[in-house]
PDB file of N, CA and C in Angstrom:
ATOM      1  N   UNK A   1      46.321  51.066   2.294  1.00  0.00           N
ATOM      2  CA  UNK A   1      46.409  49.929   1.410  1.00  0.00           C
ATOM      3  C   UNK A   1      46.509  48.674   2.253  1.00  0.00           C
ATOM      4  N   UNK A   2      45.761  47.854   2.070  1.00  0.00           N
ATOM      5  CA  UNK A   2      46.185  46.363   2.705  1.00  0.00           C
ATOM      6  C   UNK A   2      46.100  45.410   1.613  1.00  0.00           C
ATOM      7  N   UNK A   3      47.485  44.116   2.262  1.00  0.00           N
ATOM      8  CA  UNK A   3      47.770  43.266   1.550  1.00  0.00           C
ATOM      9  C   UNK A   3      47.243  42.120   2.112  1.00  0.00           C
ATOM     10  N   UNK A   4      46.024  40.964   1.243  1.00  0.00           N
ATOM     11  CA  UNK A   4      45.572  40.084   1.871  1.00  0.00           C
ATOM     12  C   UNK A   4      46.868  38.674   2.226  1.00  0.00           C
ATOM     13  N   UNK A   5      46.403  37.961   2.475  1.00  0.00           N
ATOM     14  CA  UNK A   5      47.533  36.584   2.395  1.00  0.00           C
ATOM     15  C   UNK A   5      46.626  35.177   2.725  1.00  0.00           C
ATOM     16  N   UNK A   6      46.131  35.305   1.422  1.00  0.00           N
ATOM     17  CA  UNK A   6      44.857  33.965   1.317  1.00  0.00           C
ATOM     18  C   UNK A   6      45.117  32.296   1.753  1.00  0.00           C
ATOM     19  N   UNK A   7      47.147  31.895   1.684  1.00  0.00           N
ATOM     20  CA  UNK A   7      47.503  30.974   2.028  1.00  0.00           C
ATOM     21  C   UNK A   7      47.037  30.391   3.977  1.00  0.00           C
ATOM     22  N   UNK A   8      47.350  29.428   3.745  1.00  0.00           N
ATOM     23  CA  UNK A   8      47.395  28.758   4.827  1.00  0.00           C
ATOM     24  C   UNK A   8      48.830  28.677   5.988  1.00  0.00           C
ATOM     25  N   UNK A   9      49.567  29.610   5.531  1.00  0.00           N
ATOM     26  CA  UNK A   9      50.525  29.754   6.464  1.00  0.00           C
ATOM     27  C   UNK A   9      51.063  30.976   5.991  1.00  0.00           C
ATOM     28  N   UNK A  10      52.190  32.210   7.248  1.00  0.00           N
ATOM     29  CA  UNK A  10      52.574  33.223   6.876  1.00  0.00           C
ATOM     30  C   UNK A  10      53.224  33.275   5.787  1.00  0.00           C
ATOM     31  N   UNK A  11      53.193  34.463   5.197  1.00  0.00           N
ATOM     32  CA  UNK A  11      54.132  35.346   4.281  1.00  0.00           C
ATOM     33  C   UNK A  11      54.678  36.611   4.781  1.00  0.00           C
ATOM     34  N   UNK A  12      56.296  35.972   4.050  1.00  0.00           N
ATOM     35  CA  UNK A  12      56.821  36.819   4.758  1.00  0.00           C
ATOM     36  C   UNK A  12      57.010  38.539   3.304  1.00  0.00           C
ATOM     37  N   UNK A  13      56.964  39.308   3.764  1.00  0.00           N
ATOM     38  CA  UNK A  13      56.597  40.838   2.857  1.00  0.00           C
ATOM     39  C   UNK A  13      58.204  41.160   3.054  1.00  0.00           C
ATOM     40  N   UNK A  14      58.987  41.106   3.833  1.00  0.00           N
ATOM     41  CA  UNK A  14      60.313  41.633   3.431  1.00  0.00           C
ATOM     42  C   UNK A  14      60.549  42.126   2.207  1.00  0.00           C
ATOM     43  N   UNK A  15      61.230  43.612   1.983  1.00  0.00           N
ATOM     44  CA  UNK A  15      61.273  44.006   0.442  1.00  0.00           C
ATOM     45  C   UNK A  15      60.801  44.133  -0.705  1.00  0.00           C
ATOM     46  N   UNK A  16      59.098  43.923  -0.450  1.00  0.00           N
ATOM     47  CA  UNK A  16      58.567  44.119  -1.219  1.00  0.00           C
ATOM     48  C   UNK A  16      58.107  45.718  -1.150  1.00  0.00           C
ATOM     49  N   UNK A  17      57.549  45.920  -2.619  1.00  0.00           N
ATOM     50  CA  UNK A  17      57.683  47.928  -2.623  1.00  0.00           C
ATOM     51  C   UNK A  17      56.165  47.956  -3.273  1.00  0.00           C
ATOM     52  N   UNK A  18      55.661  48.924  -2.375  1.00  0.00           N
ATOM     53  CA  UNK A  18      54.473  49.571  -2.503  1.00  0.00           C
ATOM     54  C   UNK A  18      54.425  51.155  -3.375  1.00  0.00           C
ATOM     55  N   UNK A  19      53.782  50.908  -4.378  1.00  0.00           N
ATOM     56  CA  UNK A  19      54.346  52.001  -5.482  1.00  0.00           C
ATOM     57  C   UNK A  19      52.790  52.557  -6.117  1.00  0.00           C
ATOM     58  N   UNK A  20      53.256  53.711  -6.729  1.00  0.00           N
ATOM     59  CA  UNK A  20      51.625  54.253  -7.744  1.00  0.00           C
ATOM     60  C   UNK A  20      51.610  53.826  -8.635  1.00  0.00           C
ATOM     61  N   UNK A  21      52.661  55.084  -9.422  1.00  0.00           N
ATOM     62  CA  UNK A  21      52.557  54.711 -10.966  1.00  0.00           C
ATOM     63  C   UNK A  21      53.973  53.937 -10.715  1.00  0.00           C
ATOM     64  N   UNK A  22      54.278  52.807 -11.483  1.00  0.00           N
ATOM     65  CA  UNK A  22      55.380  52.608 -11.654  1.00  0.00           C
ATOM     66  C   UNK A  22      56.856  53.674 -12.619  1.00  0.00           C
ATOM     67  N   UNK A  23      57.958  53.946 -12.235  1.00  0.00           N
ATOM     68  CA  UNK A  23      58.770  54.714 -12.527  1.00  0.00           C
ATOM     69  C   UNK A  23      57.903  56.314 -12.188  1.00  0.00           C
ATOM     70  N   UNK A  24      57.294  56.451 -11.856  1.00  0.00           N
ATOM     71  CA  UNK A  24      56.658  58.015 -11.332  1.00  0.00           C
ATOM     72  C   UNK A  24      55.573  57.826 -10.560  1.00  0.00           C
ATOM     73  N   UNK A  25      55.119  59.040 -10.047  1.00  0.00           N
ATOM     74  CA  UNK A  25      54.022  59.515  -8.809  1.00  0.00           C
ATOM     75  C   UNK A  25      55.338  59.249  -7.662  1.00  0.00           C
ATOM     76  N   UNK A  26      54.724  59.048  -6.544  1.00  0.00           N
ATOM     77  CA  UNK A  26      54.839  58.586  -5.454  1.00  0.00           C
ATOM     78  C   UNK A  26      56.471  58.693  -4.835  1.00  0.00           C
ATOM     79  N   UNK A  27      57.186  58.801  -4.423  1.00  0.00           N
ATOM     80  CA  UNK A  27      58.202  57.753  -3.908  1.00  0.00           C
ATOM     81  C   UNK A  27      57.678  56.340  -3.269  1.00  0.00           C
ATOM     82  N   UNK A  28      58.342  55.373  -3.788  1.00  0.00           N
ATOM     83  CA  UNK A  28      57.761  53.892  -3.589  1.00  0.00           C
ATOM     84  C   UNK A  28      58.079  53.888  -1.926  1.00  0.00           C
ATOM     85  N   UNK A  29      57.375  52.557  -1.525  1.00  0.00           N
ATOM     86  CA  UNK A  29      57.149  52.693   0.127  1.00  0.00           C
ATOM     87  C   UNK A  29      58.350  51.049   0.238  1.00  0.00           C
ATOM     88  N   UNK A  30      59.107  50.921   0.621  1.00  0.00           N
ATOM     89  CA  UNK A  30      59.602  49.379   1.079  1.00  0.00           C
ATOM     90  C   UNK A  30      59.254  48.921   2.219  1.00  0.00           C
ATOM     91  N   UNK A  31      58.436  47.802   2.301  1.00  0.00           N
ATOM     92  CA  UNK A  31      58.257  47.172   3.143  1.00  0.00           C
ATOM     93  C   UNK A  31      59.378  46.376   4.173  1.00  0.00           C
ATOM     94  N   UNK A  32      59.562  46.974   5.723  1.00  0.00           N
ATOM     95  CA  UNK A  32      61.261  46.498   6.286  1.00  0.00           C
ATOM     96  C   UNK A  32      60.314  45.025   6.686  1.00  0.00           C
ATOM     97  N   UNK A  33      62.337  44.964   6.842  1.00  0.00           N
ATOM     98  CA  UNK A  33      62.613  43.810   7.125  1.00  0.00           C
ATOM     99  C   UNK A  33      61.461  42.665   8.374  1.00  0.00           C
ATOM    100  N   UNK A  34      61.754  41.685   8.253  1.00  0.00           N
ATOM    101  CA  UNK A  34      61.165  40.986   9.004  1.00  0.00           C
ATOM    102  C   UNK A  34      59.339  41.538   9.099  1.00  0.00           C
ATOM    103  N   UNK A  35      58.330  42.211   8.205  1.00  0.00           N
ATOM    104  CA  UNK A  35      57.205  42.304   7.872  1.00  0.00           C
ATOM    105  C   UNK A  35      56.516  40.897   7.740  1.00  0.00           C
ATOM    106  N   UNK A  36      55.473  40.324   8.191  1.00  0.00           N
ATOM    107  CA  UNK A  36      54.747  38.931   7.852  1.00  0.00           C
ATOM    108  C   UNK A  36      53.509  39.063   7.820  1.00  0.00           C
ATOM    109  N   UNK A  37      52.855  38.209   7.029  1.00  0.00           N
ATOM    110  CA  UNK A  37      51.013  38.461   7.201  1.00  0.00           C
ATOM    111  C   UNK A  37      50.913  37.070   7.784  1.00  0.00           C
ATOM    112  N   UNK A  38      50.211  37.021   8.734  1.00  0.00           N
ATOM    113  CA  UNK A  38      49.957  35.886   9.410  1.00  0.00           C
ATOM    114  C   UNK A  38      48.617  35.389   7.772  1.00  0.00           C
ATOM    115  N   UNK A  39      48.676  33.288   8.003  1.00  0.00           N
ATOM    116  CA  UNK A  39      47.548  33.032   7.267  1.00  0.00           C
ATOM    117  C   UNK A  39      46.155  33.800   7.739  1.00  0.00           C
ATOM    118  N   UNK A  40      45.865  33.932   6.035  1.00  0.00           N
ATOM    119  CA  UNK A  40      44.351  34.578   6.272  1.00  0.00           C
ATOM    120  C   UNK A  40      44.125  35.250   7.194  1.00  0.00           C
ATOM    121  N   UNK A  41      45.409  36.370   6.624  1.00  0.00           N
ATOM    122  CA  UNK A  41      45.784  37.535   7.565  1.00  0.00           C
ATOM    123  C   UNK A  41      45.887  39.260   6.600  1.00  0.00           C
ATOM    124  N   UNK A  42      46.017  39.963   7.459  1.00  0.00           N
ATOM    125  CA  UNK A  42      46.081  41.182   6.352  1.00  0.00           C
ATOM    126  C   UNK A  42      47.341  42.266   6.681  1.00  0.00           C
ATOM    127  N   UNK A  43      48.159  42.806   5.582  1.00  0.00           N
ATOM    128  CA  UNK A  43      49.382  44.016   6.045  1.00  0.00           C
ATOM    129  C   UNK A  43      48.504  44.979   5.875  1.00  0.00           C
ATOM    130  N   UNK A  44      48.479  45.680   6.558  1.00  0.00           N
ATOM    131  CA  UNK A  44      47.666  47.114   6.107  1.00  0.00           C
ATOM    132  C   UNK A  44      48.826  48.699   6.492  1.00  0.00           C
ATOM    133  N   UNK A  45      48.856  49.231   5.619  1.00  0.00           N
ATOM    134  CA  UNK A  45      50.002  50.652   5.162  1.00  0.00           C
ATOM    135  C   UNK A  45      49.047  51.336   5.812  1.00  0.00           C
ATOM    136  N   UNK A  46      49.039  52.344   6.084  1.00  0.00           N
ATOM    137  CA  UNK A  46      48.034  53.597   6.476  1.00  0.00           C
ATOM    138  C   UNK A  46      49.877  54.595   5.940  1.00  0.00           C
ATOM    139  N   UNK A  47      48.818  55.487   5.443  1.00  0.00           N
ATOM    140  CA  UNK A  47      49.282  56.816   4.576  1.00  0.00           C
ATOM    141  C   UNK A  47      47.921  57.789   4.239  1.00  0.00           C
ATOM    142  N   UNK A  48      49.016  58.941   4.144  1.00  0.00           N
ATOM    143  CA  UNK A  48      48.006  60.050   3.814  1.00  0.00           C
ATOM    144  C   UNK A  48      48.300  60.632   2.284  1.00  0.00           C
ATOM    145  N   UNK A  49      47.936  61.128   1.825  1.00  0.00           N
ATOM    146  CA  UNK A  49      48.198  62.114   0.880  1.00  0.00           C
ATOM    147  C   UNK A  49      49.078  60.885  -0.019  1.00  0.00           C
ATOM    148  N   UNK A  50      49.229  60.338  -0.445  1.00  0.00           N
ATOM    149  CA  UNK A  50      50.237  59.176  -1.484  1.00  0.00           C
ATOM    150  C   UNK A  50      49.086  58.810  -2.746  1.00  0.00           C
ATOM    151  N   UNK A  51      48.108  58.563  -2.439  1.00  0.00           N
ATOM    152  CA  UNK A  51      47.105  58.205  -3.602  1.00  0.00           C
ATOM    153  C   UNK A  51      46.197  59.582  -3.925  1.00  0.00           C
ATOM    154  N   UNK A  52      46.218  59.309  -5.460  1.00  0.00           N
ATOM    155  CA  UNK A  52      45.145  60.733  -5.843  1.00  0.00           C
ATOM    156  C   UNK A  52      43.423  60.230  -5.842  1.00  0.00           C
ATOM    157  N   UNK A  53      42.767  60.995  -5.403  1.00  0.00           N
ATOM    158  CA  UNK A  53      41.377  60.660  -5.676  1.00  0.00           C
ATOM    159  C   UNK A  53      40.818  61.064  -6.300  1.00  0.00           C
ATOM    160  N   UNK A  54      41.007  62.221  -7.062  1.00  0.00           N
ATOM    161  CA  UNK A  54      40.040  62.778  -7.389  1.00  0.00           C
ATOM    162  C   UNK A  54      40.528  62.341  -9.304  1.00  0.00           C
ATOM    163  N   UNK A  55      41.646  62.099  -9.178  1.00  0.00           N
ATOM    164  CA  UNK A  55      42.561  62.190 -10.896  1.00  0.00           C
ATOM    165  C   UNK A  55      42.599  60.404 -11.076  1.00  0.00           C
ATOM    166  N   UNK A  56      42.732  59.833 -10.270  1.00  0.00           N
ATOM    167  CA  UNK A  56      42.925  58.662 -10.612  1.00  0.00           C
ATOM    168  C   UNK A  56      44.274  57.776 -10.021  1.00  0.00           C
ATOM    169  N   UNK A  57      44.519  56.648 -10.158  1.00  0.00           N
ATOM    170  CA  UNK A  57      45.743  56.782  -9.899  1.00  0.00           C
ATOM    171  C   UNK A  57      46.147  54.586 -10.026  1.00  0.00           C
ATOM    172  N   UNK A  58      47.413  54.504 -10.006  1.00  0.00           N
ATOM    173  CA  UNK A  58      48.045  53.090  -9.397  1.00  0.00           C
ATOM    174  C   UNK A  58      48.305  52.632  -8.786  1.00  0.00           C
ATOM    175  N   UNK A  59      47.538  51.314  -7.963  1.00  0.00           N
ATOM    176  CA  UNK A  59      48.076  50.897  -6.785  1.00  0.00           C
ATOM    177  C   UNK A  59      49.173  49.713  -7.321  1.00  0.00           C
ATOM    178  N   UNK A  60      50.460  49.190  -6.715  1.00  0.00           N
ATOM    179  CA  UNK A  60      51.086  48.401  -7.612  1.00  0.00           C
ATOM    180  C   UNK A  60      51.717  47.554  -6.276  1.00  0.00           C
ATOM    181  N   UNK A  61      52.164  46.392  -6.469  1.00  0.00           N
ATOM    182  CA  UNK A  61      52.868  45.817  -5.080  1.00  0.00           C
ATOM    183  C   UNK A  61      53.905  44.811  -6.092  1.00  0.00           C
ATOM    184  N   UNK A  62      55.002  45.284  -5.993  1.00  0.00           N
ATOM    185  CA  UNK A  62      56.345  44.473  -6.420  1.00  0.00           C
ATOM    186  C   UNK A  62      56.765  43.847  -5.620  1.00  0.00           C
ATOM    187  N   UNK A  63      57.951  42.453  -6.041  1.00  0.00           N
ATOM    188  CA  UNK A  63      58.518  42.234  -5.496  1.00  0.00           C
ATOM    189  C   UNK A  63      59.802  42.625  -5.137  1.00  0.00           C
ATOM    190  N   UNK A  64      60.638  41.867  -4.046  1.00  0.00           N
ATOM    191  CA  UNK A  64      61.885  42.710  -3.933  1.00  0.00           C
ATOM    192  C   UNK A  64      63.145  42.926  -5.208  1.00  0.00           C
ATOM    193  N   UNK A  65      62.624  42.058  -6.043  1.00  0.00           N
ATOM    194  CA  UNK A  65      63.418  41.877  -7.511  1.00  0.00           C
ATOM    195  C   UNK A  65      62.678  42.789  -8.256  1.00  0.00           C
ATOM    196  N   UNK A  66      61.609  43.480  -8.125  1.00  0.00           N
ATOM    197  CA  UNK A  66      61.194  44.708  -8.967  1.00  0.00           C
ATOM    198  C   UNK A  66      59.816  44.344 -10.133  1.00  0.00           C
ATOM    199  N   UNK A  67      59.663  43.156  -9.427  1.00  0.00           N
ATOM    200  CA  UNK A  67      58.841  42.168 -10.415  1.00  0.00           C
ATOM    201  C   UNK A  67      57.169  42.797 -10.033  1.00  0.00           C
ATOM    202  N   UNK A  68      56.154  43.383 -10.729  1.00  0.00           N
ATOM    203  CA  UNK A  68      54.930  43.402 -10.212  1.00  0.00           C
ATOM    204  C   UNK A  68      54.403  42.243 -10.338  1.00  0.00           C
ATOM    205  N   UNK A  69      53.696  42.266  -8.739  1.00  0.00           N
ATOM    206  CA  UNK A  69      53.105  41.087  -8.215  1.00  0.00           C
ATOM    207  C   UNK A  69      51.388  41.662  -8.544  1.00  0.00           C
ATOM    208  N   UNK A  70      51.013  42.495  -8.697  1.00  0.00           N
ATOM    209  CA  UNK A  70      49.269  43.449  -8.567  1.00  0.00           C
ATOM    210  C   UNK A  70      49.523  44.491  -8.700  1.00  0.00           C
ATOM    211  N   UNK A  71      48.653  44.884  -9.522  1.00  0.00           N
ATOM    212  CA  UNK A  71      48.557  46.154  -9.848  1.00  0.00           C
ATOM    213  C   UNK A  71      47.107  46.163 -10.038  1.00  0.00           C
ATOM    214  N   UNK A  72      46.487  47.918  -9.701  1.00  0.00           N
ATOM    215  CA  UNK A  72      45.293  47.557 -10.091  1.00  0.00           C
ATOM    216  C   UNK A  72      45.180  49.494 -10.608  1.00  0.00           C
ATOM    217  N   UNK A  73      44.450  49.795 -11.289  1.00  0.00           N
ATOM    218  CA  UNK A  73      44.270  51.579 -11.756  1.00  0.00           C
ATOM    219  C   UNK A  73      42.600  52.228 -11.601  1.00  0.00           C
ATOM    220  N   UNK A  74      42.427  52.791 -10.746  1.00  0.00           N
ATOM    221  CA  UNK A  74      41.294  53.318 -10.699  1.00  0.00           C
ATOM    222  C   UNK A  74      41.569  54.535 -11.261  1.00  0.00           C
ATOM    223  N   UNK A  75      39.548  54.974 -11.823  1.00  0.00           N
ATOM    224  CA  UNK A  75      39.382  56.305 -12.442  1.00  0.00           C
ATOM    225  C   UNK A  75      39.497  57.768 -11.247  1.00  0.00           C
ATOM    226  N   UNK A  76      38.503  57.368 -10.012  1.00  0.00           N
ATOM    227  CA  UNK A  76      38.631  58.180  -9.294  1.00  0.00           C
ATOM    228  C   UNK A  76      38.126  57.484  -7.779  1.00  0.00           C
ATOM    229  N   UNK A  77      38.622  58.119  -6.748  1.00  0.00           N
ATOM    230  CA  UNK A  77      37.574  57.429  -5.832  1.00  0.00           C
ATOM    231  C   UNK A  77      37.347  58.679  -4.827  1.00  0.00           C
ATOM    232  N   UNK A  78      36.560  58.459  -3.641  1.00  0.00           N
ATOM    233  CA  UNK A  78      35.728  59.234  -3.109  1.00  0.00           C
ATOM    234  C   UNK A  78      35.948  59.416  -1.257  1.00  0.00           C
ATOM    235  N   UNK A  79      35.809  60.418  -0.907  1.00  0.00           N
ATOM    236  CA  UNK A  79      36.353  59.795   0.493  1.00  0.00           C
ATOM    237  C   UNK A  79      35.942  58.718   1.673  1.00  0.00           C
ATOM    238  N   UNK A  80      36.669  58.058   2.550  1.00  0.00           N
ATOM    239  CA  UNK A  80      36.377  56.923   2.890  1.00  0.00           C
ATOM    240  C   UNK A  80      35.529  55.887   1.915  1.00  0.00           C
ATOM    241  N   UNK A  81      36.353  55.515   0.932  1.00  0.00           N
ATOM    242  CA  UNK A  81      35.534  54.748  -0.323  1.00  0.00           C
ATOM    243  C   UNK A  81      36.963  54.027  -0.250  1.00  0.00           C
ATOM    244  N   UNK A  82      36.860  52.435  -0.571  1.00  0.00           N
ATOM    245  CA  UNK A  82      37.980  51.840  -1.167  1.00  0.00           C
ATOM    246  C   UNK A  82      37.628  51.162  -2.572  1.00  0.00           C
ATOM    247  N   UNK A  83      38.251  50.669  -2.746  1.00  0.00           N
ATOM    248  CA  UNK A  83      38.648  49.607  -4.327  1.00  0.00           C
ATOM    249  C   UNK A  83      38.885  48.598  -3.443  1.00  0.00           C
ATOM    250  N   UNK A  84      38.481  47.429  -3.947  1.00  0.00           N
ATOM    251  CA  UNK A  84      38.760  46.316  -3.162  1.00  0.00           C
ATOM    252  C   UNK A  84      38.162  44.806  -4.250  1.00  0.00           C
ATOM    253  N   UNK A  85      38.956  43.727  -3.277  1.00  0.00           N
ATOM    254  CA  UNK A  85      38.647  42.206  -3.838  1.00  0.00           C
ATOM    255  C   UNK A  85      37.688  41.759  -3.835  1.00  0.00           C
ATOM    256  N   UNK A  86      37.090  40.953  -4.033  1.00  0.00           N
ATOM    257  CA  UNK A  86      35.855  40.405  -3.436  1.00  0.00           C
ATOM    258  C   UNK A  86      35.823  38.625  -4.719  1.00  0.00           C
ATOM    259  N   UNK A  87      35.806  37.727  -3.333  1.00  0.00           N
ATOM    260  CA  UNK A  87      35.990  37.982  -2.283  1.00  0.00           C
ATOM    261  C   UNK A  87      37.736  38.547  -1.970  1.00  0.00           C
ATOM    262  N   UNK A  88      37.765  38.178  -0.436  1.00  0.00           N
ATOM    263  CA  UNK A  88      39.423  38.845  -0.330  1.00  0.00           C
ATOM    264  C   UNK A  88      40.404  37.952  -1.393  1.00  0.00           C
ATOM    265  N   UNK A  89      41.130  38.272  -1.962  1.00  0.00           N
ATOM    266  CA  UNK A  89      41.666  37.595  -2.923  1.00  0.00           C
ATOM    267  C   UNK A  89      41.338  37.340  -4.047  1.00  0.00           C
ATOM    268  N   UNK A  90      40.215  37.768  -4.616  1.00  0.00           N
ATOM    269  CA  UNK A  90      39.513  37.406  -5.656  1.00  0.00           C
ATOM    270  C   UNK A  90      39.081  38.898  -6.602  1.00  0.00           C
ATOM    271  N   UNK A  91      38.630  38.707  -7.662  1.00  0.00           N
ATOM    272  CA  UNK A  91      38.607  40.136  -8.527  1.00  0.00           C
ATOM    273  C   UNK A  91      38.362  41.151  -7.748  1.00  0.00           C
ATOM    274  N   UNK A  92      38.967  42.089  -8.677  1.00  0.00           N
ATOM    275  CA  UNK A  92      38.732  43.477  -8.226  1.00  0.00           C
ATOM    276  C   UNK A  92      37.140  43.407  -8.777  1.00  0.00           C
ATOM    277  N   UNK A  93      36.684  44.005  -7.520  1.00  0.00           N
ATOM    278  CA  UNK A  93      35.385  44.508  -7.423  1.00  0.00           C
ATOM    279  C   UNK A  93      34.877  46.235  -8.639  1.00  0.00           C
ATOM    280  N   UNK A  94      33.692  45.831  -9.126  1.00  0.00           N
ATOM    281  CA  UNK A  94      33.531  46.947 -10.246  1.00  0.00           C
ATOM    282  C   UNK A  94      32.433  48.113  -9.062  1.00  0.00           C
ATOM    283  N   UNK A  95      32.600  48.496  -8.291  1.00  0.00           N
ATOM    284  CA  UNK A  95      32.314  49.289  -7.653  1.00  0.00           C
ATOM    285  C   UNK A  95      33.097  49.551  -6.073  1.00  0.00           C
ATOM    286  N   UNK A  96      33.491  50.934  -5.294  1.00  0.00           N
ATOM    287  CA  UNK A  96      33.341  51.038  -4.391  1.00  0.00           C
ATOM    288  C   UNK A  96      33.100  50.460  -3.210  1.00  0.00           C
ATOM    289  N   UNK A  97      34.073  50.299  -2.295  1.00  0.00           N
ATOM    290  CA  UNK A  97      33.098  49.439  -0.591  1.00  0.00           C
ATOM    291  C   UNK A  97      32.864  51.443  -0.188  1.00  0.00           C
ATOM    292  N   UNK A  98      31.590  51.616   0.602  1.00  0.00           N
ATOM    293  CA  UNK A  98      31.679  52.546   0.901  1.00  0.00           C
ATOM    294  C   UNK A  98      31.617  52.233   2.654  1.00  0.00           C
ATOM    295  N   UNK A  99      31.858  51.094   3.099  1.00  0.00           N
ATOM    296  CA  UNK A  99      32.133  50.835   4.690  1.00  0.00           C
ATOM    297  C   UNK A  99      33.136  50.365   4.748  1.00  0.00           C
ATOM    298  N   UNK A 100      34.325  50.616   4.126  1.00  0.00           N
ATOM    299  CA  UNK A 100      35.740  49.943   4.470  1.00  0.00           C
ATOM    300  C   UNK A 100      36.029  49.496   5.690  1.00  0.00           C
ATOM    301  N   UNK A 101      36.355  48.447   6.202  1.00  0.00           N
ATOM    302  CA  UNK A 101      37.113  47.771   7.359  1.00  0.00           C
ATOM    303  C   UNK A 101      38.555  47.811   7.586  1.00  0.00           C
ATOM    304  N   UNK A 102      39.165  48.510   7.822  1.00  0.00           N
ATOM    305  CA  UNK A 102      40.832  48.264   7.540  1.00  0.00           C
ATOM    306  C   UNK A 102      41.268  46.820   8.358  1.00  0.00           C
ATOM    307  N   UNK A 103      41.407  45.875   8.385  1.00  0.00           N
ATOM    308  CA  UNK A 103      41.960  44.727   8.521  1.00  0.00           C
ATOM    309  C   UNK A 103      41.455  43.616   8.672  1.00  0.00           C
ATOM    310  N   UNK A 104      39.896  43.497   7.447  1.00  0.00           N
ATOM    311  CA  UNK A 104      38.663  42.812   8.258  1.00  0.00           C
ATOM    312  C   UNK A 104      38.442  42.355   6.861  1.00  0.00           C
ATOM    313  N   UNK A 105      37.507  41.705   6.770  1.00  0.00           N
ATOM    314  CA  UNK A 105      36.776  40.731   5.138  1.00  0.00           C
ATOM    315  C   UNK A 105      36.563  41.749   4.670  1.00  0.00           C
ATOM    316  N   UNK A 106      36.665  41.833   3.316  1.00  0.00           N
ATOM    317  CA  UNK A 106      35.434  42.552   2.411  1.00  0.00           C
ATOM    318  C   UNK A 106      34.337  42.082   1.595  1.00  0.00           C
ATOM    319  N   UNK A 107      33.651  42.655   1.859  1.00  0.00           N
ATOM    320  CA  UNK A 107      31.676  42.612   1.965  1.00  0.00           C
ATOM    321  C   UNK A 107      31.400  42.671   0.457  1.00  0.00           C
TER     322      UNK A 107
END
């Protein structure tokens, strides 16, 4: 999962929670302390096995008050296939990247 940060100066990610479904799936992920995305920069999680592909599933990013900040629900996806913005920061895209970049623009 990566988190873009479209501003012009860092953000700081402290305590924010990376989750599926909200209240089920997953155990949620907390982002520690002192985490930052540099501007027009990217956090990127690497995990295995946490998202379903084949069933579907929730990507969700709260804040440290429990507040969802994004959420987004795909039907299924495929391997090395992401869901993604386009541009970075901007709608979810209605198809697949099937050349994912992990910490790079999306195409």
């Amino acid at each position: 999962m990566e988190i873009y940060n479209p501003a012009s100066s860092p953000v700081d990610l402290s305590g924010y929670v990376i989750d599926d479904l909200v209240g089920g799936g997953g155990a949620p992920y907390t982002i520690p302390s002192g985490t930052t995305i540099p501007a027009k920069g990217y956090f990127v999680w690497e995990t295995t096995n946490y998202y379903n592909n084949s069933g579907g599933d929730d990507v969700t990013l709260k804040g440290p008050d429990g507040t969802v900040i994004d959420q987004y629900h795909y039907g299924s996806t495929g391997y090395d296939r992401s869901w993604y913005r386009s541009p970075d920061g901007g709608n979810w895209a209605t198809s697949q990247d099937t050349t994912p970049t992990k910490g790079a623009t999306n195409q």
